[in-house]
N, C-alpha and C. Protein backbone atom coordinates (compact mmCIF):
# COMPACT_ATOMS: atom_id res chain seq x y z
N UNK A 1 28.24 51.28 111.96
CA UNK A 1 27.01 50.69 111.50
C UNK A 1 25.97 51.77 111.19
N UNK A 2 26.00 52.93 112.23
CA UNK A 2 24.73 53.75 112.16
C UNK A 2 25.02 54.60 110.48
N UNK A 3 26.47 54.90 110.40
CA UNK A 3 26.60 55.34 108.91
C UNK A 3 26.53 54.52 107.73
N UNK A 4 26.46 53.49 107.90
CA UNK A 4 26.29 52.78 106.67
C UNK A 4 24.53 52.65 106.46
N UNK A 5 23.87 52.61 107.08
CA UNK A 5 22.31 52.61 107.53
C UNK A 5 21.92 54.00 107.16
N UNK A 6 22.58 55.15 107.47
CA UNK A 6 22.57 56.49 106.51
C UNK A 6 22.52 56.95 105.10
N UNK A 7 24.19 56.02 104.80
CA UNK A 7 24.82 56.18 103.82
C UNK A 7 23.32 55.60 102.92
N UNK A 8 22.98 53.88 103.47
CA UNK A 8 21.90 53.21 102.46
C UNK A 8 21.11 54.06 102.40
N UNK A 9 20.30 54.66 102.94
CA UNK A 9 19.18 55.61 102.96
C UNK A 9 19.17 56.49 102.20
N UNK A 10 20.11 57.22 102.71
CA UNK A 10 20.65 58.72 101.33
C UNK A 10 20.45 57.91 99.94
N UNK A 11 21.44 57.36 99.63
CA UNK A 11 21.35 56.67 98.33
C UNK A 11 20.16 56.64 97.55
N UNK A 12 19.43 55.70 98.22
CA UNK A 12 18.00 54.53 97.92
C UNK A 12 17.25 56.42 97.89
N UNK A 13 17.19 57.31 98.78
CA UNK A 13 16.37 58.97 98.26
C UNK A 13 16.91 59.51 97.48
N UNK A 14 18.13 59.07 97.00
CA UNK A 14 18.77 59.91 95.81
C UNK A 14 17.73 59.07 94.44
N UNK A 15 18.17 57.91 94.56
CA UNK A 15 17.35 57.30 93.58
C UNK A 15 16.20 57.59 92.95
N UNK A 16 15.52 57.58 94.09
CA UNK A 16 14.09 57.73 94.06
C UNK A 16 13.60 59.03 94.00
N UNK A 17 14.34 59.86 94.50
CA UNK A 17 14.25 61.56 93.42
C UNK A 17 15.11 61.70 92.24
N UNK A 18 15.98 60.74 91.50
CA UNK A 18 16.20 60.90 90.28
C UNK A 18 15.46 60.48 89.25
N UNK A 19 14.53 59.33 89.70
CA UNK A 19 13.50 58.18 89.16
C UNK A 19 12.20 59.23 88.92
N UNK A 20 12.20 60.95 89.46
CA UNK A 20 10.40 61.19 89.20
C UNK A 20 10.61 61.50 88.45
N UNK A 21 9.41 61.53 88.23
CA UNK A 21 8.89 61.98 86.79
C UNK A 21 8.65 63.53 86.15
N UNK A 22 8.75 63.85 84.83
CA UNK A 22 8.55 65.13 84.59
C UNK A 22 7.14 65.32 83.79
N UNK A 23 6.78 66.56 83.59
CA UNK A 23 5.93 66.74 82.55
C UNK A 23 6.54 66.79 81.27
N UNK A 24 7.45 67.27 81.44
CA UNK A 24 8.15 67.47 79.97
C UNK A 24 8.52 66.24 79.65
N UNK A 25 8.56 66.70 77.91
CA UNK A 25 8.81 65.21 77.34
C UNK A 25 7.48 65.20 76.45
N UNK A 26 7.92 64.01 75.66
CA UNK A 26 6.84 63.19 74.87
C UNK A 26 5.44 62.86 75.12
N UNK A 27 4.36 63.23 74.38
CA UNK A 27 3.01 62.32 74.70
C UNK A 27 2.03 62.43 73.59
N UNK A 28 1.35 61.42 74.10
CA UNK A 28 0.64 60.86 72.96
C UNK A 28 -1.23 61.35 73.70
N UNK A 29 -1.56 62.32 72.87
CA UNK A 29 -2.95 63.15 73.23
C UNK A 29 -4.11 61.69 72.87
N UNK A 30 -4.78 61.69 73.97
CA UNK A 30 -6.16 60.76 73.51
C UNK A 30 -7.29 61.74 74.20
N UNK A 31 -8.23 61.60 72.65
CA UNK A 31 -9.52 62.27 72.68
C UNK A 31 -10.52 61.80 73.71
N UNK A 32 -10.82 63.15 74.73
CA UNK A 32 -11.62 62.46 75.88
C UNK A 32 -12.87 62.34 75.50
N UNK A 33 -13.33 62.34 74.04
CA UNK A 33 -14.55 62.17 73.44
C UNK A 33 -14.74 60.83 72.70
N UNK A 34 -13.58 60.63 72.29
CA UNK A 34 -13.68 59.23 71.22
C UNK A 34 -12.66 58.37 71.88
N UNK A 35 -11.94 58.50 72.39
CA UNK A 35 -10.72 57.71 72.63
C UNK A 35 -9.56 57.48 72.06
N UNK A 36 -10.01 58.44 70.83
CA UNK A 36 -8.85 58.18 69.61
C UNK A 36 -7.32 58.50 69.96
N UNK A 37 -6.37 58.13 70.19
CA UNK A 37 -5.18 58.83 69.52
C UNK A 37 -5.03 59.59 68.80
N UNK A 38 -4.51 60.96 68.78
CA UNK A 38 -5.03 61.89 67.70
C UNK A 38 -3.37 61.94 67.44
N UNK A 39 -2.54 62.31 68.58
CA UNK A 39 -1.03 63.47 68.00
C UNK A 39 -0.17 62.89 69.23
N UNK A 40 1.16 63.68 68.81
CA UNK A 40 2.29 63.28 69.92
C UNK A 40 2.50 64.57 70.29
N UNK A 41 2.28 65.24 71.37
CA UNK A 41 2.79 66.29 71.71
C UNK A 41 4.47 66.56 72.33
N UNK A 42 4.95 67.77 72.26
CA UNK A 42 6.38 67.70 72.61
C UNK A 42 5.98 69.02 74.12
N UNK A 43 6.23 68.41 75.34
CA UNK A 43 6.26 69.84 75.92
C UNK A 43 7.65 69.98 76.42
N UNK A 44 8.14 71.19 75.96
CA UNK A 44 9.65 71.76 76.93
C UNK A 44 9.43 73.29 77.72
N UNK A 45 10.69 73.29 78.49
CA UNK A 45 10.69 74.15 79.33
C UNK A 45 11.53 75.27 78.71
N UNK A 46 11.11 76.72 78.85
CA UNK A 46 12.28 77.94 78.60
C UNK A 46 11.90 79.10 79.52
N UNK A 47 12.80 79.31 79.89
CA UNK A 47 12.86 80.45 80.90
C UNK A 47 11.94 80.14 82.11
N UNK A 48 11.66 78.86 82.44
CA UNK A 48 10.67 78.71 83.33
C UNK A 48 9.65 78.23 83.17
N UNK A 49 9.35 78.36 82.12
CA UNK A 49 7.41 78.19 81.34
C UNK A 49 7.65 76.95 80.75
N UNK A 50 6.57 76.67 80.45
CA UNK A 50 6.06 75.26 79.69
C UNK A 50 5.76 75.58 78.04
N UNK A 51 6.09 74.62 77.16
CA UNK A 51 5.28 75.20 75.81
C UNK A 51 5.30 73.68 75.00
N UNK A 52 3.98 73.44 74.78
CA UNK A 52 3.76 72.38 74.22
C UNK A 52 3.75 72.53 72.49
N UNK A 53 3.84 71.89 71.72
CA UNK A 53 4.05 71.73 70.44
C UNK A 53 3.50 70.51 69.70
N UNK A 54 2.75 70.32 68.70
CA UNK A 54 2.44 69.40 67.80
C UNK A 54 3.69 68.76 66.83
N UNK A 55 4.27 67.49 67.47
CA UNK A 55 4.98 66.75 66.57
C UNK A 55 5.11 65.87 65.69
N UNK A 56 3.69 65.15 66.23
CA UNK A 56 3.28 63.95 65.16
C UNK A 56 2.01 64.06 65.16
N UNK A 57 1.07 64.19 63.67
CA UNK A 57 -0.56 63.47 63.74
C UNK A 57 -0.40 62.36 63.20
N UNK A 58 -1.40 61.30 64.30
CA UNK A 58 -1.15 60.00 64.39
C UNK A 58 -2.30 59.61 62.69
N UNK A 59 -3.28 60.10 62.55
CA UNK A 59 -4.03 60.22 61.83
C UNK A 59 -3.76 60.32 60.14
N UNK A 60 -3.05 58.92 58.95
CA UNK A 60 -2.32 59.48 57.95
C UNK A 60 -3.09 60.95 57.21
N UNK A 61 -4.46 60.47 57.41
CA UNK A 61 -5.57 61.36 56.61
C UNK A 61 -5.66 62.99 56.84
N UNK A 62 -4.84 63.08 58.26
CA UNK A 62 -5.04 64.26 58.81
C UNK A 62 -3.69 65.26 58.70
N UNK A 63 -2.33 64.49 58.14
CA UNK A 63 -1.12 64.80 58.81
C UNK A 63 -0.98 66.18 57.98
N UNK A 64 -1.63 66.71 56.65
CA UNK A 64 -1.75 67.95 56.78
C UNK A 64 -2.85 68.84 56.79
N UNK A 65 -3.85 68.78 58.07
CA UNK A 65 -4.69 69.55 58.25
C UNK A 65 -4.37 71.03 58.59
N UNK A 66 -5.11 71.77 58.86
CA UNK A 66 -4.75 73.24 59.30
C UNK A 66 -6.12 73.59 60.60
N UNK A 67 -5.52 74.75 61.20
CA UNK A 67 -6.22 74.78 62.40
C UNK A 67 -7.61 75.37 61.66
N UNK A 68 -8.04 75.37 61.13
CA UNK A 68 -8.99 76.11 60.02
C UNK A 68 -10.36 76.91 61.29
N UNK A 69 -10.62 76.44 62.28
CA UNK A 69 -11.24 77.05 63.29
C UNK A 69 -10.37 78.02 64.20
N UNK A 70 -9.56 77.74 64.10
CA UNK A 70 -8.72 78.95 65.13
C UNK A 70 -8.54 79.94 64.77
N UNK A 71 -9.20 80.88 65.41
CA UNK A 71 -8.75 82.46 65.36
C UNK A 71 -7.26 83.15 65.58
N UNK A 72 -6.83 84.45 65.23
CA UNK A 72 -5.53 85.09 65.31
C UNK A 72 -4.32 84.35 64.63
N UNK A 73 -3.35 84.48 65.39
CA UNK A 73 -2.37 84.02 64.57
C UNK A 73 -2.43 82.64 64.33
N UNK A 74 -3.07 81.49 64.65
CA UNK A 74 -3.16 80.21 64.60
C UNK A 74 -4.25 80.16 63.51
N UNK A 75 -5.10 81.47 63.20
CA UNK A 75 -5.80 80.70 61.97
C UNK A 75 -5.50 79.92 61.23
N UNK A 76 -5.37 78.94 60.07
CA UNK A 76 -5.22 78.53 58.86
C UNK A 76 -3.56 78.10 59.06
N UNK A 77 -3.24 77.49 60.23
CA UNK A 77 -1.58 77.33 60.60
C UNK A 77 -2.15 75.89 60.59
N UNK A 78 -0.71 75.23 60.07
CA UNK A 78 -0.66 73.72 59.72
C UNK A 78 -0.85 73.00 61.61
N UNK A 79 -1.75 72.00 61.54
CA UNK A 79 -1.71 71.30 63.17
C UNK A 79 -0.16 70.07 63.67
N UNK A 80 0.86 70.42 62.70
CA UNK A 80 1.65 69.83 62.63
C UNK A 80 2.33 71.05 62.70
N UNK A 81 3.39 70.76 64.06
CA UNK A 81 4.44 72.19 64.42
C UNK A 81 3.40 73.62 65.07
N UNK A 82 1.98 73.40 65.53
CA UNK A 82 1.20 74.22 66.09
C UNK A 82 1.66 74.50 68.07
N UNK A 83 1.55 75.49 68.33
CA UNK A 83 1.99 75.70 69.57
C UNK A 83 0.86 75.48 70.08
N UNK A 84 0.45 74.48 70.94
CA UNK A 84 -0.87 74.35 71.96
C UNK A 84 -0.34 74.56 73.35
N UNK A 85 0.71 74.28 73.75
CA UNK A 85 0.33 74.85 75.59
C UNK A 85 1.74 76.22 75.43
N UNK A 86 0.98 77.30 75.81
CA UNK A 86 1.89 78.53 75.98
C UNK A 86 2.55 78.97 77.03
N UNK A 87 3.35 78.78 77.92
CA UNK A 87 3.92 79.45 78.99
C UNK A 87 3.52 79.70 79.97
N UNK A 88 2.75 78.44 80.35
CA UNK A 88 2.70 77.51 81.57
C UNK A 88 3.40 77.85 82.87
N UNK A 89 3.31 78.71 83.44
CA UNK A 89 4.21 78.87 85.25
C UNK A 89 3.21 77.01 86.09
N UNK A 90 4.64 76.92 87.17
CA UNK A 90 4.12 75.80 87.93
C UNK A 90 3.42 76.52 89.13
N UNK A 91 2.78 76.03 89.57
CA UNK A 91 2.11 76.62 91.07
C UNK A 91 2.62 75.77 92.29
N UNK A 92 2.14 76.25 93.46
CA UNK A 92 3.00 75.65 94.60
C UNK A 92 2.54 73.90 94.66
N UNK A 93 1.12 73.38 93.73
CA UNK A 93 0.81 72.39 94.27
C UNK A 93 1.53 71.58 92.75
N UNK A 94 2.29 71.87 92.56
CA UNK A 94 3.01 71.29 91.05
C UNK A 94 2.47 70.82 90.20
N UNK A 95 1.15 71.52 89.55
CA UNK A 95 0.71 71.39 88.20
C UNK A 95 1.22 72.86 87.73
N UNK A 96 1.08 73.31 86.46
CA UNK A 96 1.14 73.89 85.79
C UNK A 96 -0.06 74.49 85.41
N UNK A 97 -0.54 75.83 84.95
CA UNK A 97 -1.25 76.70 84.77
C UNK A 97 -1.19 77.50 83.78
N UNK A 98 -1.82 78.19 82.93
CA UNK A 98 -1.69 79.17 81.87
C UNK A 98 -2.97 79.61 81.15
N UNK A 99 -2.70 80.76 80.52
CA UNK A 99 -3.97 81.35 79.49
C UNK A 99 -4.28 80.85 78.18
N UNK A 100 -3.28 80.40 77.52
CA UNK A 100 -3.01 80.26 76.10
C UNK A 100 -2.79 77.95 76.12
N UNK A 101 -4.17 77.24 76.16
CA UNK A 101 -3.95 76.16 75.89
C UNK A 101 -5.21 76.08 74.64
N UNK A 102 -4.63 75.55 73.23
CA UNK A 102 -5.35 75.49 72.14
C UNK A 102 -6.01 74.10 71.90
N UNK A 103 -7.24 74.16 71.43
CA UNK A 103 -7.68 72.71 70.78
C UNK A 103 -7.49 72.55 69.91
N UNK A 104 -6.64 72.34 68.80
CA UNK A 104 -6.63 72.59 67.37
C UNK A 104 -7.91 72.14 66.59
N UNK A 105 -8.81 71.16 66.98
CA UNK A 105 -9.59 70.60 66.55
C UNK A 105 -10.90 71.24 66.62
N UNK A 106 -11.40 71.66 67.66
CA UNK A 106 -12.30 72.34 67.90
C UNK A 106 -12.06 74.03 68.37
N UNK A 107 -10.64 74.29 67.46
CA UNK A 107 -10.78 75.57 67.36
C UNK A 107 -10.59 76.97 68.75
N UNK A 108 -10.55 76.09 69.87
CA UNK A 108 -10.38 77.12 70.77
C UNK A 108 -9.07 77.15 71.80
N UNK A 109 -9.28 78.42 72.10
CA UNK A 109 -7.94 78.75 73.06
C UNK A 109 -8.34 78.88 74.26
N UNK A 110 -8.05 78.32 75.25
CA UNK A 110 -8.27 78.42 76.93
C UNK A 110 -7.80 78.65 78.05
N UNK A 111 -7.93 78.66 79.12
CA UNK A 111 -7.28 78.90 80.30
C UNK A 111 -6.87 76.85 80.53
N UNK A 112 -5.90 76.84 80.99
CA UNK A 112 -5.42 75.28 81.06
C UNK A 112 -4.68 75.37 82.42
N UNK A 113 -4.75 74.14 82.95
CA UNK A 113 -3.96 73.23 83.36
C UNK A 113 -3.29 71.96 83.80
N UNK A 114 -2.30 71.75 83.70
CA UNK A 114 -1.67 70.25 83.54
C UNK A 114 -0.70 70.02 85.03
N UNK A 115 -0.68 68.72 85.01
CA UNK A 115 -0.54 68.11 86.26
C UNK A 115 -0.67 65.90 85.64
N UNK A 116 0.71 65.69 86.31
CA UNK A 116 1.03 64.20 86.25
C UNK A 116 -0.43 63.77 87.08
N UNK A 117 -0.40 62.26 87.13
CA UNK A 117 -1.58 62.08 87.30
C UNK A 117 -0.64 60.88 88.70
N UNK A 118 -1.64 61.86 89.69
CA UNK A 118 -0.89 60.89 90.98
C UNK A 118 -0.55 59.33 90.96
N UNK A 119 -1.48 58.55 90.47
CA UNK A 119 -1.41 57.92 90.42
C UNK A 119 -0.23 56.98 89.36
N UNK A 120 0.00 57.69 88.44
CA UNK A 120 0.82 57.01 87.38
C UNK A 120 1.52 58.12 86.54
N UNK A 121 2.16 58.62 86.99
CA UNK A 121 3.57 59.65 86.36
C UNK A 121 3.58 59.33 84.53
N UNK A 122 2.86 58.32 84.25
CA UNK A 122 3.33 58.35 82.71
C UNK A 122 1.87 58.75 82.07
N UNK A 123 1.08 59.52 83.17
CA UNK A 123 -0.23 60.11 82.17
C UNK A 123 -0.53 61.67 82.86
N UNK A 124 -0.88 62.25 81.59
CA UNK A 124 -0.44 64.02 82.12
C UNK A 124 -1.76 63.80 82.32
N UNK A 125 -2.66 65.02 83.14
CA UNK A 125 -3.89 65.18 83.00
C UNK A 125 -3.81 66.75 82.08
N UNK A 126 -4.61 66.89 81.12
CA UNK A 126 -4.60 67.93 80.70
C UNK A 126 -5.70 68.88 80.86
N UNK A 127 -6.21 69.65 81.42
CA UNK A 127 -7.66 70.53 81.78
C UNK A 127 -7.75 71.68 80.81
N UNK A 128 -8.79 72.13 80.15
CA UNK A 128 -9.01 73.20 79.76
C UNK A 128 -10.16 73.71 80.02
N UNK A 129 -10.49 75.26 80.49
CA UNK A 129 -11.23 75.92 81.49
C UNK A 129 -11.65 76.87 80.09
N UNK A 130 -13.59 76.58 79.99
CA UNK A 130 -14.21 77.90 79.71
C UNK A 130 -15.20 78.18 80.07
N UNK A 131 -14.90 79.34 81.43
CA UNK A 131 -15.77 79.92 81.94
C UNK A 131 -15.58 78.87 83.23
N UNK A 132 -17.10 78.66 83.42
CA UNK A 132 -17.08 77.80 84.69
C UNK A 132 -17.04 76.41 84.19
N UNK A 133 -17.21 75.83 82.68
CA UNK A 133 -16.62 74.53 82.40
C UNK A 133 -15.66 74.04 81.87
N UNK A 134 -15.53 72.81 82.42
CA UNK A 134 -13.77 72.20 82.37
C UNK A 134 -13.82 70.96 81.19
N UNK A 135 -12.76 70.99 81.05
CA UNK A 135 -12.33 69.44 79.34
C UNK A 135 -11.05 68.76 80.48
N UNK A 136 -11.37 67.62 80.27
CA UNK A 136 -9.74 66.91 80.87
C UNK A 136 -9.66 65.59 80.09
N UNK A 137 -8.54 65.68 79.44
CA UNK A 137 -8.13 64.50 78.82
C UNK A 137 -6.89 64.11 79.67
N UNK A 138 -6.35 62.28 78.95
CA UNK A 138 -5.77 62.40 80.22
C UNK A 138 -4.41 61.73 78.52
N UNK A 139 -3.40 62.01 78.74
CA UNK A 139 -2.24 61.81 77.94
C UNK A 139 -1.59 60.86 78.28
N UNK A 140 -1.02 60.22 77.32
CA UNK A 140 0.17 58.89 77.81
C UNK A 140 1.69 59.22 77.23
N UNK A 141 2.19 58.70 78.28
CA UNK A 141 3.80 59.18 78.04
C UNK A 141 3.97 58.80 76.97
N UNK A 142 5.24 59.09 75.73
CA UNK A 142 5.76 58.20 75.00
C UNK A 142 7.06 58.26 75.63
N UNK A 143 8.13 56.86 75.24
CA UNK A 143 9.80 56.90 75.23
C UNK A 143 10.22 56.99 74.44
N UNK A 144 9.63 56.43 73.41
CA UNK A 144 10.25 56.09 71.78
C UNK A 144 9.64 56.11 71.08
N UNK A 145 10.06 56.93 70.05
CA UNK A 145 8.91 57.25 68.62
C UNK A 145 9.08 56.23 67.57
């Protein structure tokens, strides 16, 4: 009896650590200024790091804008296929951290970080740090495009 009461247990924690959630993956950016839906971001993992990417602008009017405010190599680069989160390490409290997070919209590059949102695994919080002030939008998962 006492192993089958094990056995259930193990299981039902296997589950339920196959069931969390990741950052990576699909999402859909909403403007913490307007509310708009703007883009679908793609973030994946390589070598460890995080790197987010512009896959869809939700916006028909916008779908070929250019970063036209961004400095260096992102000047005048299409916001469709733009690299916004750069190589992201996780920290011990499991958000993610980095130097290189871009606004395409308003042109700047920041210190960032991202972190699921305790409460509901299907919304990233996204932070961007300049100086001593902070931006946080908060993202919604997508499954299906």
């Amino acid at each position: 009896m006492g192993r089958i009461v094990f056995l259930i247990s193990f299981l039902m924690l296997g589950v339920h650590v196959g069931n969390a959630q990741s950052v990576l993956g699909k999402w859909k950016t909403i403007d913490d200024e307007t509310g708009e839906a703007k883009a679908l971001v793609e973030i994946t993992r390589e070598q460890g790091k995080l790197f987010g990417r512009v896959i869809k602008i939700l916006n028909k009017d916008r779908k070929d804008a250019k970063c036209i405010k961004c400095d260096g190599k992102l000047k005048d680069r299409p916001i469709l296929g733009l690299p916004i989160i750069d190589g992201f390490t996780k920290e011990e409290d499991g958000a993610y951290k980095g130097k290189r997070l871009t606004d395409p919209t308003k042109g700047l590059t920041v210190r960032g970080k991202i972190w699921l949102d305790p409460d509901n695994e299907n919304r990233l919080k996204v932070r961007g740090y300049l100086a001593f002030f902070y931006r946080t939008q908060t993202w919604l998962r997508v499954n299906d495009l």
